[in-house]
N, C-alpha and C. Protein backbone atom coordinates (compact mmCIF):
# COMPACT_ATOMS: atom_id res chain seq x y z
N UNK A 1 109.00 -117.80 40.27
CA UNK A 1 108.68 -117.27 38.96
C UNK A 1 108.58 -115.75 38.99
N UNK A 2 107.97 -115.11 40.03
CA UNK A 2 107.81 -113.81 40.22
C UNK A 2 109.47 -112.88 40.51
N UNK A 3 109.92 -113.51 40.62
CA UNK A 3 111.64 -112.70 41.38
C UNK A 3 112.04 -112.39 39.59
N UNK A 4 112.03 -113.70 38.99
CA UNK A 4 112.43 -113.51 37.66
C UNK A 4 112.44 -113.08 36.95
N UNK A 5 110.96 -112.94 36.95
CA UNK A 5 109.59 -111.80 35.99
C UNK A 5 110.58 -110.57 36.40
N UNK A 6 110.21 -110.01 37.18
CA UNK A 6 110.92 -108.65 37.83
C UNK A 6 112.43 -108.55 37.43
N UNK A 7 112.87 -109.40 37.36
CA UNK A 7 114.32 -109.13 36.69
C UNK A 7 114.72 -108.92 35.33
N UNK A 8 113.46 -109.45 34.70
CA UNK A 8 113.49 -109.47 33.50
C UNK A 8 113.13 -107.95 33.11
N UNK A 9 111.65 -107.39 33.54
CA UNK A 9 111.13 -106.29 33.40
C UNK A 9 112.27 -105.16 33.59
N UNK A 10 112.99 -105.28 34.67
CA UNK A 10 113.78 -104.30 34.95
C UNK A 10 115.01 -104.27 34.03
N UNK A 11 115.35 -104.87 33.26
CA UNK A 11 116.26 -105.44 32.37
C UNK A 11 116.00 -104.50 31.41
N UNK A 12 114.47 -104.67 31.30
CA UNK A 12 114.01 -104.40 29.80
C UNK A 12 113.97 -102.56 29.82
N UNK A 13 113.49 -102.33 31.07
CA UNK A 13 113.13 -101.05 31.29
C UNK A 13 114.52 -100.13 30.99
N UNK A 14 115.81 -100.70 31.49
CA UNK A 14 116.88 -100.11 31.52
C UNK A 14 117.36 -100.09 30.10
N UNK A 15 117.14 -101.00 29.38
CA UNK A 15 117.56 -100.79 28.17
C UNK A 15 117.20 -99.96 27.20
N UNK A 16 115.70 -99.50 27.89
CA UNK A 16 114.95 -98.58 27.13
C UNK A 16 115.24 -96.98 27.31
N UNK A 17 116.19 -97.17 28.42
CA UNK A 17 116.93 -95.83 28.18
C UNK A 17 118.02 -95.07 26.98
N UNK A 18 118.00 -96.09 26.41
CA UNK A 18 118.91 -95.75 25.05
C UNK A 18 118.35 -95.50 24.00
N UNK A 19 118.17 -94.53 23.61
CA UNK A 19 117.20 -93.71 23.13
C UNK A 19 117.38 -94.95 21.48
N UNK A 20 118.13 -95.50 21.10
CA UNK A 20 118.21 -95.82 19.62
C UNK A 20 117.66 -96.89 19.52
N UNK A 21 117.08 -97.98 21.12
CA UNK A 21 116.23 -99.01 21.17
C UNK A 21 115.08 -99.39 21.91
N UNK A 22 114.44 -97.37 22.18
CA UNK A 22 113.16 -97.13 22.55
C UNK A 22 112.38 -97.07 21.13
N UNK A 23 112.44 -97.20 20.05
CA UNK A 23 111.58 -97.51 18.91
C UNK A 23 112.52 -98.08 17.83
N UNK A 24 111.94 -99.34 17.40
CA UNK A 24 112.98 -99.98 16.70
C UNK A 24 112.93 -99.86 15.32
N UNK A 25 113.96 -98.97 14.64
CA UNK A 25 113.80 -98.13 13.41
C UNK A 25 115.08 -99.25 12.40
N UNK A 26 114.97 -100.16 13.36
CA UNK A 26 116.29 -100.88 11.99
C UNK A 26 115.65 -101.84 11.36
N UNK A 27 115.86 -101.83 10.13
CA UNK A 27 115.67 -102.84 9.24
C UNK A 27 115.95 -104.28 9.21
N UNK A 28 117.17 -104.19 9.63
CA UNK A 28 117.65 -105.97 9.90
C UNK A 28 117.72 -106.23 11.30
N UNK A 29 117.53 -107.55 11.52
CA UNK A 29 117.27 -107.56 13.00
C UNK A 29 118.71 -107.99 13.56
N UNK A 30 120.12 -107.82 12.87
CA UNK A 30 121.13 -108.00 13.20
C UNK A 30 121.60 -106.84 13.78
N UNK A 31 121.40 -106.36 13.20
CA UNK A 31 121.56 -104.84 13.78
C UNK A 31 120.85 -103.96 15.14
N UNK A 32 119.67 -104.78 15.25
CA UNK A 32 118.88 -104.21 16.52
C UNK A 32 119.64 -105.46 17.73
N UNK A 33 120.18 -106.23 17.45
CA UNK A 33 120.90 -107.30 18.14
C UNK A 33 122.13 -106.36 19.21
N UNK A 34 123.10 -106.45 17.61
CA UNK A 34 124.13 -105.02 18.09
C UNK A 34 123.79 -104.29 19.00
N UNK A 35 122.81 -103.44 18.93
CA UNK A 35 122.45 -102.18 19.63
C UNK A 35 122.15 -102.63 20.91
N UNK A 36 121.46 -103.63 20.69
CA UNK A 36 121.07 -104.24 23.05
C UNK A 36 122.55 -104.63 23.11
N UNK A 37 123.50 -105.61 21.93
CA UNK A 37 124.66 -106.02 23.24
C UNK A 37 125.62 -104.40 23.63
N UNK A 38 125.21 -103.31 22.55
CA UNK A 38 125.79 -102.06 23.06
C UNK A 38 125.61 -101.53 24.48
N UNK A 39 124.00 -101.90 24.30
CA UNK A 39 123.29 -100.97 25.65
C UNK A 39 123.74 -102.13 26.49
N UNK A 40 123.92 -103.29 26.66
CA UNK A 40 124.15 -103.99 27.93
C UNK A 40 125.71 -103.86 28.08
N UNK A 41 126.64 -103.46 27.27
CA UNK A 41 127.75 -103.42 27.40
C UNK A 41 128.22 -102.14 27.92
N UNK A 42 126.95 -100.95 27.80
CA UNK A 42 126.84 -99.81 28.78
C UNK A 42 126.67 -100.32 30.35
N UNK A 43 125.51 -100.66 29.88
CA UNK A 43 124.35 -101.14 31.42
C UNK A 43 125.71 -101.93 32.20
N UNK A 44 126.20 -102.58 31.93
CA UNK A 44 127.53 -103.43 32.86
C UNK A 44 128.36 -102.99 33.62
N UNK A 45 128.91 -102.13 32.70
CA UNK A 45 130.59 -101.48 32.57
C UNK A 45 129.69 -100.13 33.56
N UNK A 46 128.81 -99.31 33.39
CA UNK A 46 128.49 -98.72 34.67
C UNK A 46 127.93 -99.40 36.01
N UNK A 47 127.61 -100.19 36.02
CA UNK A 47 127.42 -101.15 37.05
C UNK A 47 128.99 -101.60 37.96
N UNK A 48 129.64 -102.24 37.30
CA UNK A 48 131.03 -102.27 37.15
C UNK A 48 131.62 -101.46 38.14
N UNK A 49 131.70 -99.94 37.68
CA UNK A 49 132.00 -98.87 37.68
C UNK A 49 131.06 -98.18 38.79
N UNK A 50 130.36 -98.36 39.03
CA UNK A 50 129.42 -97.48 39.83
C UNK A 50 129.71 -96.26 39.18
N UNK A 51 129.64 -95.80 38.44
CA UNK A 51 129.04 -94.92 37.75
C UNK A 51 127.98 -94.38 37.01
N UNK A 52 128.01 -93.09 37.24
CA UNK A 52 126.47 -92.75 37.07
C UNK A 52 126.77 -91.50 35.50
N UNK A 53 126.42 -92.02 34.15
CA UNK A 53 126.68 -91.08 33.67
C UNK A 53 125.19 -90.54 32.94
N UNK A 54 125.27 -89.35 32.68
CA UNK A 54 123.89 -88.60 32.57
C UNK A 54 123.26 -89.30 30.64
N UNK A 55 122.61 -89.58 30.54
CA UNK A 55 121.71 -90.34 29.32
C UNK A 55 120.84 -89.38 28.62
N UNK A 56 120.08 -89.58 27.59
CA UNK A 56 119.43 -88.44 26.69
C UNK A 56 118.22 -88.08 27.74
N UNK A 57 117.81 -88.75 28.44
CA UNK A 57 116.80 -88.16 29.35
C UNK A 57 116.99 -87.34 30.43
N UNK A 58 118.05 -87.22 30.87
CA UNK A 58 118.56 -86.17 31.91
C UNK A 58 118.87 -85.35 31.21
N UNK A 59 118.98 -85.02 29.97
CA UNK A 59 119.92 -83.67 29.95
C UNK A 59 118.77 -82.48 29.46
């Protein structure tokens, strides 16, 4: 149960790097849907990629 937990957390944490679903300012919740499969369709494709590209918090 604990490996999971932690995978989950870290999941969550990474997604919170995208600055547009660190406070959730949308109205419909279809739309805040969108925005995580965006950020995981980031989170992947640099994974993927081993790439490292700089985010609103680095710059």
């Amino acid at each position: 149960m604990i490996p999971r937990r932690w995978v989950v957390e870290r999941t969550f944490a990474r997604l919170m790097h995208h600055r547009r679903l660190a406070r959730d300012y949308e109205i419909h919740s279809h739309r805040s849907e969108a925005m995580i499969h965006v950020a995981m369709i980031d989170l992947m494709s640099r994974r993927l990629t081993s790439e490292s590209t700089p985010n609103w918090r680095d710059t």
